[in-house]
N, C-alpha and C. Protein backbone atom coordinates (compact mmCIF):
# COMPACT_ATOMS: atom_id res chain seq x y z
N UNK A 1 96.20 106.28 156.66
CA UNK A 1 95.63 107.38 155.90
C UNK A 1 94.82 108.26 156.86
N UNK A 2 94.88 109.94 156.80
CA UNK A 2 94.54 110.55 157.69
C UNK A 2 92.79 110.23 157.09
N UNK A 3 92.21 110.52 158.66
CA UNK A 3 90.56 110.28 157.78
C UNK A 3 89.76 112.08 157.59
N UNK A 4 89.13 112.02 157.00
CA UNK A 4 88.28 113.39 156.25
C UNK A 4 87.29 113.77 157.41
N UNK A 5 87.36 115.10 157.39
CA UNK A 5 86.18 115.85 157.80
C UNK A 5 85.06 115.89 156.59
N UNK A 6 83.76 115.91 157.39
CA UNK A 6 82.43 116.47 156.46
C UNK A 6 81.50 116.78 156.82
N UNK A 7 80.65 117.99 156.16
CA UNK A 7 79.75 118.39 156.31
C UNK A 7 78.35 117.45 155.63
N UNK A 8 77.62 116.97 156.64
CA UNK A 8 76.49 116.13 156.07
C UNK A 8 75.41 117.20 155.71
N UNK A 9 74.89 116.96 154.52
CA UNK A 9 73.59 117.82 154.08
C UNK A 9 71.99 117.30 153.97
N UNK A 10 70.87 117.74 154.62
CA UNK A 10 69.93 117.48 153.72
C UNK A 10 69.68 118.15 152.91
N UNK A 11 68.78 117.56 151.54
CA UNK A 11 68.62 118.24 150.67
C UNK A 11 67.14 119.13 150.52
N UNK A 12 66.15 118.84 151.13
CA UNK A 12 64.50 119.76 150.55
C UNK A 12 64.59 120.47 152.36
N UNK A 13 64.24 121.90 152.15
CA UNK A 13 63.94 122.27 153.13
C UNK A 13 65.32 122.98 153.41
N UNK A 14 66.58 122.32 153.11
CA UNK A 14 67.77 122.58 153.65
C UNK A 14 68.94 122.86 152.84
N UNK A 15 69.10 122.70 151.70
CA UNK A 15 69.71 123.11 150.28
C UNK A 15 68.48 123.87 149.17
N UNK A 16 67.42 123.55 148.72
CA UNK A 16 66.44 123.89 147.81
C UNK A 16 65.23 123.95 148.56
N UNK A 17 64.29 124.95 147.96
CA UNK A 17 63.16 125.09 148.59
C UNK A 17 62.00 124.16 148.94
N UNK A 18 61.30 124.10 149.84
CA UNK A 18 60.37 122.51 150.65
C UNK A 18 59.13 122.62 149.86
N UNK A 19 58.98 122.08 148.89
CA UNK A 19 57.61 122.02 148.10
C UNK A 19 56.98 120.83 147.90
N UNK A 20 56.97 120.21 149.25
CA UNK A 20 56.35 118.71 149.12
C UNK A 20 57.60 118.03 148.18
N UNK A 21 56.64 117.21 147.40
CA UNK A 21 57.77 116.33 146.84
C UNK A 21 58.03 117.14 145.09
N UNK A 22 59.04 116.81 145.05
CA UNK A 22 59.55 117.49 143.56
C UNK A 22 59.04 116.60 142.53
N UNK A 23 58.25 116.78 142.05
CA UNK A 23 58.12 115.85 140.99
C UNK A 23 58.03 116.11 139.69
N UNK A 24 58.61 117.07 139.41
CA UNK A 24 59.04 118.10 138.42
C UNK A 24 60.23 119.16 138.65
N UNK A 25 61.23 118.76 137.13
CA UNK A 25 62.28 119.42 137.55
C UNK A 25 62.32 121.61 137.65
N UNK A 26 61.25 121.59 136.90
CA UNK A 26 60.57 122.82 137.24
C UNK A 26 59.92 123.39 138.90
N UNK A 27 60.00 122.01 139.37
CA UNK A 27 59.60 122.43 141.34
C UNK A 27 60.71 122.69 141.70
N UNK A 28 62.29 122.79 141.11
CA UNK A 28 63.32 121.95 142.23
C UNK A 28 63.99 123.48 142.05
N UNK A 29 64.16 123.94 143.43
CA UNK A 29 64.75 125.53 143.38
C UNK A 29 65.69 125.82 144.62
N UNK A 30 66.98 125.83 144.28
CA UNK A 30 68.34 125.78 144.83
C UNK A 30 67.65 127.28 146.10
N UNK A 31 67.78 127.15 147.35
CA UNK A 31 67.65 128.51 148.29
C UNK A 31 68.67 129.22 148.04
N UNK A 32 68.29 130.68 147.75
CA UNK A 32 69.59 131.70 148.16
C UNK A 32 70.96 130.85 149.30
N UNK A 33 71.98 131.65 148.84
CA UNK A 33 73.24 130.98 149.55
C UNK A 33 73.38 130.01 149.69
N UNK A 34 72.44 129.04 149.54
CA UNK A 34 73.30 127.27 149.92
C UNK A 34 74.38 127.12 148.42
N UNK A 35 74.25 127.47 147.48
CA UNK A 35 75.78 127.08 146.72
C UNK A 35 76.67 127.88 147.28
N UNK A 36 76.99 128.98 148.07
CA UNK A 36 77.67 129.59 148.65
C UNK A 36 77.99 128.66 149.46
N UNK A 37 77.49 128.24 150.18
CA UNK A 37 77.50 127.16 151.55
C UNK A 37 78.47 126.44 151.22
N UNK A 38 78.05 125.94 149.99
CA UNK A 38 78.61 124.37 149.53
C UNK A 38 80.27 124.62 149.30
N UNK A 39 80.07 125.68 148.50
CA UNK A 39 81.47 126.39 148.07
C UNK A 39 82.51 126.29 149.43
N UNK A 40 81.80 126.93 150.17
CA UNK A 40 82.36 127.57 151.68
C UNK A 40 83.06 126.16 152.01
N UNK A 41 82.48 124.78 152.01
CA UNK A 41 82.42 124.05 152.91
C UNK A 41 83.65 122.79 152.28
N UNK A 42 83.69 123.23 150.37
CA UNK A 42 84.53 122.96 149.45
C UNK A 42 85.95 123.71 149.78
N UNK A 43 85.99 125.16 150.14
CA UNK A 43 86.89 125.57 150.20
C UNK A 43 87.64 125.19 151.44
N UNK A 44 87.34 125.20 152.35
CA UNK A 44 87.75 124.49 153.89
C UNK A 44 88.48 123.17 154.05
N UNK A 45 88.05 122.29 152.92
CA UNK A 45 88.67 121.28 152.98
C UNK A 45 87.44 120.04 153.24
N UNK A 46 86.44 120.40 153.56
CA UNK A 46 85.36 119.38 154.11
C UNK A 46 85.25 118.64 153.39
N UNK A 47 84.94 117.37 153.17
CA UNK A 47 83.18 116.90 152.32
C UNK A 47 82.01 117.28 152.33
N UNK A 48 81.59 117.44 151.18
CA UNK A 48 79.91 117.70 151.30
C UNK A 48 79.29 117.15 150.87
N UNK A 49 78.38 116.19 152.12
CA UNK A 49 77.91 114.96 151.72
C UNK A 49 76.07 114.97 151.36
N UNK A 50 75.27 114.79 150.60
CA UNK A 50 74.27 115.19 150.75
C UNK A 50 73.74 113.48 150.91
N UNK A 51 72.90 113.73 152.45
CA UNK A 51 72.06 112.30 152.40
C UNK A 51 70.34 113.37 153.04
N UNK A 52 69.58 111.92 152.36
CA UNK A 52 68.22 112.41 151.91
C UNK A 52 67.55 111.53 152.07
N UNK A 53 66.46 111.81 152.59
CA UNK A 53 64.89 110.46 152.45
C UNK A 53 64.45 111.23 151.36
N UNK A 54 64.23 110.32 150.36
CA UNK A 54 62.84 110.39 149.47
C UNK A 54 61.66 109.53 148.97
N UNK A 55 60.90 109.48 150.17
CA UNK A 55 59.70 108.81 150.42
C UNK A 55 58.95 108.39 149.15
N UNK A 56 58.83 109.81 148.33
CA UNK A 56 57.99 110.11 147.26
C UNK A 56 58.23 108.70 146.33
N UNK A 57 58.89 108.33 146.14
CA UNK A 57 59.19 107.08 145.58
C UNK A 57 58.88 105.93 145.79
N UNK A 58 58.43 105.46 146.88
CA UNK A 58 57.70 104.19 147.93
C UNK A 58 56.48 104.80 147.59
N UNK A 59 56.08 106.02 147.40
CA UNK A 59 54.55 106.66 147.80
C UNK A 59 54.38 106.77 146.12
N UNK A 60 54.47 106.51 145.41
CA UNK A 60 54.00 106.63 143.67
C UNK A 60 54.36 108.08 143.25
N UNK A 61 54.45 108.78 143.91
CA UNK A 61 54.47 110.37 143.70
C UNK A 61 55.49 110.53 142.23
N UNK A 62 56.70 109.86 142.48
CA UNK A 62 57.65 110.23 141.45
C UNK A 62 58.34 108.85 141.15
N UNK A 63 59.04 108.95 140.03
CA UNK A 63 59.74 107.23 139.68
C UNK A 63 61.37 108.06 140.20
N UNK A 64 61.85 106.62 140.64
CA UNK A 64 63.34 106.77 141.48
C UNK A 64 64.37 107.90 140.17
N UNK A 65 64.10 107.36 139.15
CA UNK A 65 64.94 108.09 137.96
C UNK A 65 64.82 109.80 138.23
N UNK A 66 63.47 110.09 139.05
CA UNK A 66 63.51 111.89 139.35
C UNK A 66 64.39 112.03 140.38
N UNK A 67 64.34 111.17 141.17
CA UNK A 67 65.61 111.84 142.01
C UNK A 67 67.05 112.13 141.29
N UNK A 68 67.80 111.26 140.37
CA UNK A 68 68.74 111.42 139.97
C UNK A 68 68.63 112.42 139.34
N UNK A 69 67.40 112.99 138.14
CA UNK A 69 67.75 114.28 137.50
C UNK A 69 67.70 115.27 138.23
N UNK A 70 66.91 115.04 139.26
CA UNK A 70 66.87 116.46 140.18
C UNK A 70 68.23 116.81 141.14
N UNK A 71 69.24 115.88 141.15
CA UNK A 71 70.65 115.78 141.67
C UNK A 71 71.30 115.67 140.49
N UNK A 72 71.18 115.63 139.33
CA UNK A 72 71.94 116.28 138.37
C UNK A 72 71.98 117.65 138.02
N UNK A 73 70.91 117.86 138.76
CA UNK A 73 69.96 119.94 138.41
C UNK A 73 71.05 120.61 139.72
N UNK A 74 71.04 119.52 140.59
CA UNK A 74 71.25 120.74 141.70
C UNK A 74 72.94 120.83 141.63
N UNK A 75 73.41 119.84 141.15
CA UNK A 75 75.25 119.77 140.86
C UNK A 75 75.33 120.65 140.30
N UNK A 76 74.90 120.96 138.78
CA UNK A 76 74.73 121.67 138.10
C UNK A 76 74.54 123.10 137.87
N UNK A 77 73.62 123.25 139.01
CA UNK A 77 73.48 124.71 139.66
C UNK A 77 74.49 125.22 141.01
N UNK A 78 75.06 124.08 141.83
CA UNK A 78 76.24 124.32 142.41
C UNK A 78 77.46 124.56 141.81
N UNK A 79 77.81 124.26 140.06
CA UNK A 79 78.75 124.31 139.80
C UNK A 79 78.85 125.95 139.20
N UNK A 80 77.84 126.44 139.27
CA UNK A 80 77.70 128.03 138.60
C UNK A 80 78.22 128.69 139.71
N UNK A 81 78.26 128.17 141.21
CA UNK A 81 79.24 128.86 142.54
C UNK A 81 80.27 128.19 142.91
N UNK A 82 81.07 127.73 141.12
CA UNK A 82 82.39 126.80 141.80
C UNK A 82 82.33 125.58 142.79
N UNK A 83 81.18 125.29 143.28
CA UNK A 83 80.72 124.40 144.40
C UNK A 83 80.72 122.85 143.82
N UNK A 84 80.57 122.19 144.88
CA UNK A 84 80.09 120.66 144.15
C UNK A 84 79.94 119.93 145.47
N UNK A 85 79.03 118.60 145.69
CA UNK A 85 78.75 117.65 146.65
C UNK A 85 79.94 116.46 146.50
N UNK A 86 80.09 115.72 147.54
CA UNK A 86 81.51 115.08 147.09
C UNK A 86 80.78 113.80 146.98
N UNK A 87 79.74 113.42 147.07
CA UNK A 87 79.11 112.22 147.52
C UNK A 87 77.14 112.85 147.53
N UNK A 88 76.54 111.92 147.18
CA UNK A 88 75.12 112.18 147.13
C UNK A 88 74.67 110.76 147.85
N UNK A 89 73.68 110.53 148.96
CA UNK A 89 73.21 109.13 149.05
C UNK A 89 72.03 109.67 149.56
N UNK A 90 70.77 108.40 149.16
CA UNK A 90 69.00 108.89 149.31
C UNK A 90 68.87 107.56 149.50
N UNK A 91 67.39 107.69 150.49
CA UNK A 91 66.66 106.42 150.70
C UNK A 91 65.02 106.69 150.41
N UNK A 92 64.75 105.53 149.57
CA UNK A 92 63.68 105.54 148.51
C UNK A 92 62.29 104.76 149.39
N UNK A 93 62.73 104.85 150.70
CA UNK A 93 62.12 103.53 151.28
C UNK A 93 61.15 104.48 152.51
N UNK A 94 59.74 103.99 152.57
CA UNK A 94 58.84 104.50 154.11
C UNK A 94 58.79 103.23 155.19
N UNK A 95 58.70 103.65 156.23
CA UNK A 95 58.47 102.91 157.24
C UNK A 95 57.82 101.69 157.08
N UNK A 96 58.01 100.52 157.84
CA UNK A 96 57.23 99.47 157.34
C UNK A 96 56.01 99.91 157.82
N UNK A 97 54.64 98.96 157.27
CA UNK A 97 53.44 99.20 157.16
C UNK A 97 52.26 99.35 156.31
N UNK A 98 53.00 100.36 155.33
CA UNK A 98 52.66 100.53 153.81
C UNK A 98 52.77 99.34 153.34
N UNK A 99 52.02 99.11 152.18
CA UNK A 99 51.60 98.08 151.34
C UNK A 99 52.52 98.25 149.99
N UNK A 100 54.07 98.44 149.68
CA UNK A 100 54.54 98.10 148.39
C UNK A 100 56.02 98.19 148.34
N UNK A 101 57.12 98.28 147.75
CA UNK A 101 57.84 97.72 147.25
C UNK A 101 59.34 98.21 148.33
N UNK A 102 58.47 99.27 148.40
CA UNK A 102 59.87 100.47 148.78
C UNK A 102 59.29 100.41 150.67
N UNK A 103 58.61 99.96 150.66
CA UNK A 103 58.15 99.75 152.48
C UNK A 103 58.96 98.80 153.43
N UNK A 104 59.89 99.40 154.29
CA UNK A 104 60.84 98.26 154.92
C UNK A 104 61.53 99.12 155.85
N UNK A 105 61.95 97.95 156.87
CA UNK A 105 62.52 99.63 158.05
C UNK A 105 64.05 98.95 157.73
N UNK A 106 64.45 100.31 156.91
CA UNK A 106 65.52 100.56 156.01
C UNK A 106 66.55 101.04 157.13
N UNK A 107 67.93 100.81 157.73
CA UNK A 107 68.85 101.42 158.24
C UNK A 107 69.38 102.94 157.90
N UNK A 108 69.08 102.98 156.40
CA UNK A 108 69.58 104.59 155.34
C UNK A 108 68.37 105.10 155.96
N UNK A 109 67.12 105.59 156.16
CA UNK A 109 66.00 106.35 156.44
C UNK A 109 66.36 106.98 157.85
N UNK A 110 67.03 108.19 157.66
CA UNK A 110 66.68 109.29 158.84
C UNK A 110 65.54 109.33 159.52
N UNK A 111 65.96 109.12 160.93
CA UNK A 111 66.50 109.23 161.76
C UNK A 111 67.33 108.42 162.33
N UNK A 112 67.66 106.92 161.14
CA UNK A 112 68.62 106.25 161.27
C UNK A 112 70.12 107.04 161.04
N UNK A 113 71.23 106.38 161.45
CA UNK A 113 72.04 106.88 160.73
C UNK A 113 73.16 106.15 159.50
N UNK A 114 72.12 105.64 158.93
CA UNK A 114 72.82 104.50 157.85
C UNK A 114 73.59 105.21 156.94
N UNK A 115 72.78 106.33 156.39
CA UNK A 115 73.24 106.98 155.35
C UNK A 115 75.34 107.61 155.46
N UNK A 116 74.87 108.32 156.42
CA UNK A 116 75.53 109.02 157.00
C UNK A 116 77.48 108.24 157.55
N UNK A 117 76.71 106.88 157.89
CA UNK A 117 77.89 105.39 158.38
C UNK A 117 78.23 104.87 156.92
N UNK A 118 77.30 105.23 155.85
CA UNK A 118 77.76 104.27 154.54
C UNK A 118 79.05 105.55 153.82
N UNK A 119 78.57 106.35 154.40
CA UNK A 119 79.25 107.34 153.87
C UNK A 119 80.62 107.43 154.02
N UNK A 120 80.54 107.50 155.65
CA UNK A 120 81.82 107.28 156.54
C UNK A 120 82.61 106.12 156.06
N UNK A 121 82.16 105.09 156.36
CA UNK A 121 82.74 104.02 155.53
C UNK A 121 83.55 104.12 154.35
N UNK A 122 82.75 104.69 153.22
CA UNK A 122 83.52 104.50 151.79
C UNK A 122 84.04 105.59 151.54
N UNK A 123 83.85 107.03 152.36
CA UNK A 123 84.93 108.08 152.25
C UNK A 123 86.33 108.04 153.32
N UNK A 124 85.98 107.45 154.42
CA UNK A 124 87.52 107.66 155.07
C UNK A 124 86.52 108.36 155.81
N UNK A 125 85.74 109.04 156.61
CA UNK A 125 85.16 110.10 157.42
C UNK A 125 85.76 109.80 158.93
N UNK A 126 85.69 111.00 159.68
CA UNK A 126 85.67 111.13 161.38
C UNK A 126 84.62 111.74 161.79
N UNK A 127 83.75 110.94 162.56
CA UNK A 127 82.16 111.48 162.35
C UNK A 127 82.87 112.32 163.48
N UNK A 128 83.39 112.14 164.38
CA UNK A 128 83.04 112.77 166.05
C UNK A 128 84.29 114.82 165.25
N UNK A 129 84.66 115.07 164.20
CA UNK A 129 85.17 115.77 163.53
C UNK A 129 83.95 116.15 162.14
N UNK A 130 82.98 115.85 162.21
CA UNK A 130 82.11 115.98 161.26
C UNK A 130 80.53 116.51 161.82
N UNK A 131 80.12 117.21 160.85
CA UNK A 131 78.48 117.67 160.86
C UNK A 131 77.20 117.38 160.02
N UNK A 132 76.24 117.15 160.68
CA UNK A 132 75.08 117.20 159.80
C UNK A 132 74.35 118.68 160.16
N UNK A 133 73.80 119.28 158.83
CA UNK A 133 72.40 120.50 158.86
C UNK A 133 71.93 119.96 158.37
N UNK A 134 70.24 119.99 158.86
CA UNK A 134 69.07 119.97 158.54
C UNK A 134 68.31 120.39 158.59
N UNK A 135 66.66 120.62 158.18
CA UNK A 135 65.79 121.55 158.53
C UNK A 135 64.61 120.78 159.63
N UNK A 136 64.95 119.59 160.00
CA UNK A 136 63.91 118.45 160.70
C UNK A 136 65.06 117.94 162.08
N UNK A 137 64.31 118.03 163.00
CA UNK A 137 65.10 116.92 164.07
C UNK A 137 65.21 116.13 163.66
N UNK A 138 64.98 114.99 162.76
CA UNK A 138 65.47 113.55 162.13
C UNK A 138 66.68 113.95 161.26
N UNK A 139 66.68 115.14 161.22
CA UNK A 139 68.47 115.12 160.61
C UNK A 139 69.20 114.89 161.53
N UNK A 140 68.78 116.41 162.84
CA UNK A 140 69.76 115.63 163.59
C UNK A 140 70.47 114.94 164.54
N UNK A 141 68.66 113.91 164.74
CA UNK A 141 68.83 112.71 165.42
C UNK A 141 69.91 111.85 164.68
N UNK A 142 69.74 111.51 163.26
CA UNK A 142 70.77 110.86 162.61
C UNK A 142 71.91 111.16 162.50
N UNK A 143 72.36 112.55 162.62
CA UNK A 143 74.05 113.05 162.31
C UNK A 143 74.14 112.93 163.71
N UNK A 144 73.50 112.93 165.07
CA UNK A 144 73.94 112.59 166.37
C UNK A 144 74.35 110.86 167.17
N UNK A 145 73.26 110.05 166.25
CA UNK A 145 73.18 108.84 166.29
C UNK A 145 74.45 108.35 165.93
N UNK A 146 75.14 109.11 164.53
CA UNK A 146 76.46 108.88 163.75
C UNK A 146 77.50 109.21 164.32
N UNK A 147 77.64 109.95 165.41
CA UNK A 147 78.65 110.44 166.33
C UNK A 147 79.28 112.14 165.98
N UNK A 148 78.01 112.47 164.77
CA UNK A 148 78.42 113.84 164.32
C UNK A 148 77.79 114.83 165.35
N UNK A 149 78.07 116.31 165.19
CA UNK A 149 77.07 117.37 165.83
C UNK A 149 76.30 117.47 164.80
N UNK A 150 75.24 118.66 165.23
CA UNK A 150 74.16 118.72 164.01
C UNK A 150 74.03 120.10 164.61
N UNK A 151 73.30 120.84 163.24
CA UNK A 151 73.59 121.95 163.24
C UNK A 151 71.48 122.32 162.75
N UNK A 152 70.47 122.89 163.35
CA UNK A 152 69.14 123.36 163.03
C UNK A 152 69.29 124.46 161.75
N UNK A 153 68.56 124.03 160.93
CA UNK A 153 68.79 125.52 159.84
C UNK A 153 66.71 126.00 160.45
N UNK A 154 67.02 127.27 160.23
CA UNK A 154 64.71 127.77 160.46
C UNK A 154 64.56 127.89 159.16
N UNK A 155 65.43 127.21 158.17
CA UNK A 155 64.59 127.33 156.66
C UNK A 155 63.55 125.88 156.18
N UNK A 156 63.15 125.58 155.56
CA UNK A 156 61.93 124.77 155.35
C UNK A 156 61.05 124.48 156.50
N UNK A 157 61.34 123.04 157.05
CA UNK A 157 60.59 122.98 158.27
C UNK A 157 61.00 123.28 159.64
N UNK A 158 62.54 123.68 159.48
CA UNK A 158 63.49 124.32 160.80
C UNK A 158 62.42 125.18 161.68
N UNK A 159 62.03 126.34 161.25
CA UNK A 159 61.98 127.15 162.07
C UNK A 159 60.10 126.91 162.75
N UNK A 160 59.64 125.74 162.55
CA UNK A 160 58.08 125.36 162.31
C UNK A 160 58.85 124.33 163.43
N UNK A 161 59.92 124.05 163.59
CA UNK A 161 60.16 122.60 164.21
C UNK A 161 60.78 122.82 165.69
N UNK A 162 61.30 123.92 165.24
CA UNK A 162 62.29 124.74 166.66
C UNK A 162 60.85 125.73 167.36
N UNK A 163 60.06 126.39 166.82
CA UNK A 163 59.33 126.60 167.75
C UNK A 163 58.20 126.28 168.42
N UNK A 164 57.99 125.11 167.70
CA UNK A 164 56.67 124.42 168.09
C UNK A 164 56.78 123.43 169.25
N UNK A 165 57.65 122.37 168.53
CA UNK A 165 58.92 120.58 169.28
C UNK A 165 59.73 121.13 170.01
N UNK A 166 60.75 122.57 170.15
CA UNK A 166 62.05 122.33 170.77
C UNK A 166 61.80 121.90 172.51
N UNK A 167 60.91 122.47 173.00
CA UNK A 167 60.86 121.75 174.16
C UNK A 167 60.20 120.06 174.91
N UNK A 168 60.16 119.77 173.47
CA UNK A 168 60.03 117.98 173.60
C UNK A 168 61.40 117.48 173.75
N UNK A 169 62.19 117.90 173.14
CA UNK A 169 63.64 117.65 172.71
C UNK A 169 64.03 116.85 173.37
N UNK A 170 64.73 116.18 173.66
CA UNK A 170 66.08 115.58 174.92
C UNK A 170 67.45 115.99 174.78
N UNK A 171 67.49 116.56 173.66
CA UNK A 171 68.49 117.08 173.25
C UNK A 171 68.50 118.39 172.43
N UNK A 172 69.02 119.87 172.88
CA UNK A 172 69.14 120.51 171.86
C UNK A 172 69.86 120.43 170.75
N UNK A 173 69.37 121.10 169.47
CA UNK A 173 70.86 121.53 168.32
C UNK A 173 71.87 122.19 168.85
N UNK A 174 73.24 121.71 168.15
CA UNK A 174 74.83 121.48 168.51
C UNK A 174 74.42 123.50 168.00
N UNK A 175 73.90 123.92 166.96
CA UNK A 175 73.66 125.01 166.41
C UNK A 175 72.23 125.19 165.58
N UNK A 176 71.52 126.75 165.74
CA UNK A 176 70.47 126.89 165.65
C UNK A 176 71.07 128.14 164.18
N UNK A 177 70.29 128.25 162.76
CA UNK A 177 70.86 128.96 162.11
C UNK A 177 69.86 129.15 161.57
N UNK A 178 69.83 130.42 160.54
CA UNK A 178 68.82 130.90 160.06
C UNK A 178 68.57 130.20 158.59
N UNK A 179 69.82 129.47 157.92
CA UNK A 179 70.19 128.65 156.73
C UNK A 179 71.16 128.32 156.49
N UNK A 180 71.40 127.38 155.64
CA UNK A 180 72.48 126.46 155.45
C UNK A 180 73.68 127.59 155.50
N UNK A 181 73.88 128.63 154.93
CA UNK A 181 75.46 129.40 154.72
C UNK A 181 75.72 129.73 156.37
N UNK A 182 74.65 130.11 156.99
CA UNK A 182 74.78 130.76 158.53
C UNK A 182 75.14 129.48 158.97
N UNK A 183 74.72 128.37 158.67
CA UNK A 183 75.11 127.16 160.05
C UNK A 183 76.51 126.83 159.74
N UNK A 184 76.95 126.95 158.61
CA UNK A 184 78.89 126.83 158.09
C UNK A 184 79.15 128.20 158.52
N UNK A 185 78.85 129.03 158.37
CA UNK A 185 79.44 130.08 159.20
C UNK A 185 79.24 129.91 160.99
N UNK A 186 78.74 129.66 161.49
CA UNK A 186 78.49 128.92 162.80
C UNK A 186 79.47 128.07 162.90
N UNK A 187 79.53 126.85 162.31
CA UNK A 187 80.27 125.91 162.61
C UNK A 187 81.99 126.27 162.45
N UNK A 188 82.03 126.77 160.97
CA UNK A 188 83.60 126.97 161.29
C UNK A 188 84.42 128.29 161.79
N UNK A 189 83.41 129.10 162.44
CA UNK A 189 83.73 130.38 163.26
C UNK A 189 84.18 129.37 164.85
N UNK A 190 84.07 127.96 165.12
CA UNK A 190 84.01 127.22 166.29
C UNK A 190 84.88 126.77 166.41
N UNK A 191 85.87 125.92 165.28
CA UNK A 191 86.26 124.49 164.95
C UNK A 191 87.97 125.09 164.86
């Protein structure tokens, strides 16, 4: 069986706007063009995989059940641009240290690349044919760790991260973009 290309996504900062943690489905607000993106990345043939830390959940902030409605909100609002995610995976878990349930050094928690390998795994994926965008170098330490490129968006914490960190780096971004639709336009203006 031939294996799949995909586009790996994060979701706050890099699909919907970075407002701390969502803990209300009234916080959760899709950015201009990323259902375009998604569409774009639908029409091509890709996967569009969305993997995510959500801390807020180890941290009391929100119960695990908000993540799912807030990924029922955002399908939902991708499907008004024909769009859709082919796959959703999140890790609910903080670094060990913390004192409770969700505290454990989890393989899925970016800058691992668990998420990203579980993915590969149960879709058929070719990471070294595949991408992660993000708005954090821990995206894409993890889509690099996975054998993907990674692509910088300067929307949420991107452009706070590229000019402050980029010369800590050891590695630059595969691509530097202004948001998620520009980094698929980047990427498959290449490929």
């Amino acid at each position: 069986m031939e294996k799949k290309k995909a586009i790996f996504l994060d979701r706050d900062g890099t699909l919907n706007r970075d407002v701390g943690y969502v803990t209300h489905l009234d916080d959760y607000e899709l950015l201009p063009r990323a259902g375009d993106a998604v569409k774009k990345i639908n029409d091509a043939g890709f996967l569009a995989i969305l993997v995510t830390n959500q801390a807020g959940v180890a941290r009391g902030y929100f119960a695990e059940s908000m993540i799912k409605k807030v990924h029922e909100k955002l399908q939902k609002e991708l499907e008004l641009k024909d769009a859709n995610l082919d796959a959703i995976y999140y890790c609910p878990h903080v670094p060990l240290g913390s004192e409770n349930l969700f505290s454990k050094d989890c393989e899925m928690r970016k800058p691992k690349p668990g998420m990203i390998l579980k993915a590969s795994n149960e879709h058929n994926i070719d990471l070294t044919q595949s991408f992660m965008i993000g708005d954090k170098f821990s995206d894409l330490e993890s889509g690099w760790s996975a054998g993907c490129r990674s692509a910088l968006v300067l929307t949420g914490y991107g452009r706070g991260e590229f000019e402050t960190n980029n010369k800590k780096w050891l590695r630059e971004p595969d691509y530097v973009a202004e948001d998620v639709y520009h980094a698929i336009e980047l990427i498959f203006s290449q490929i």
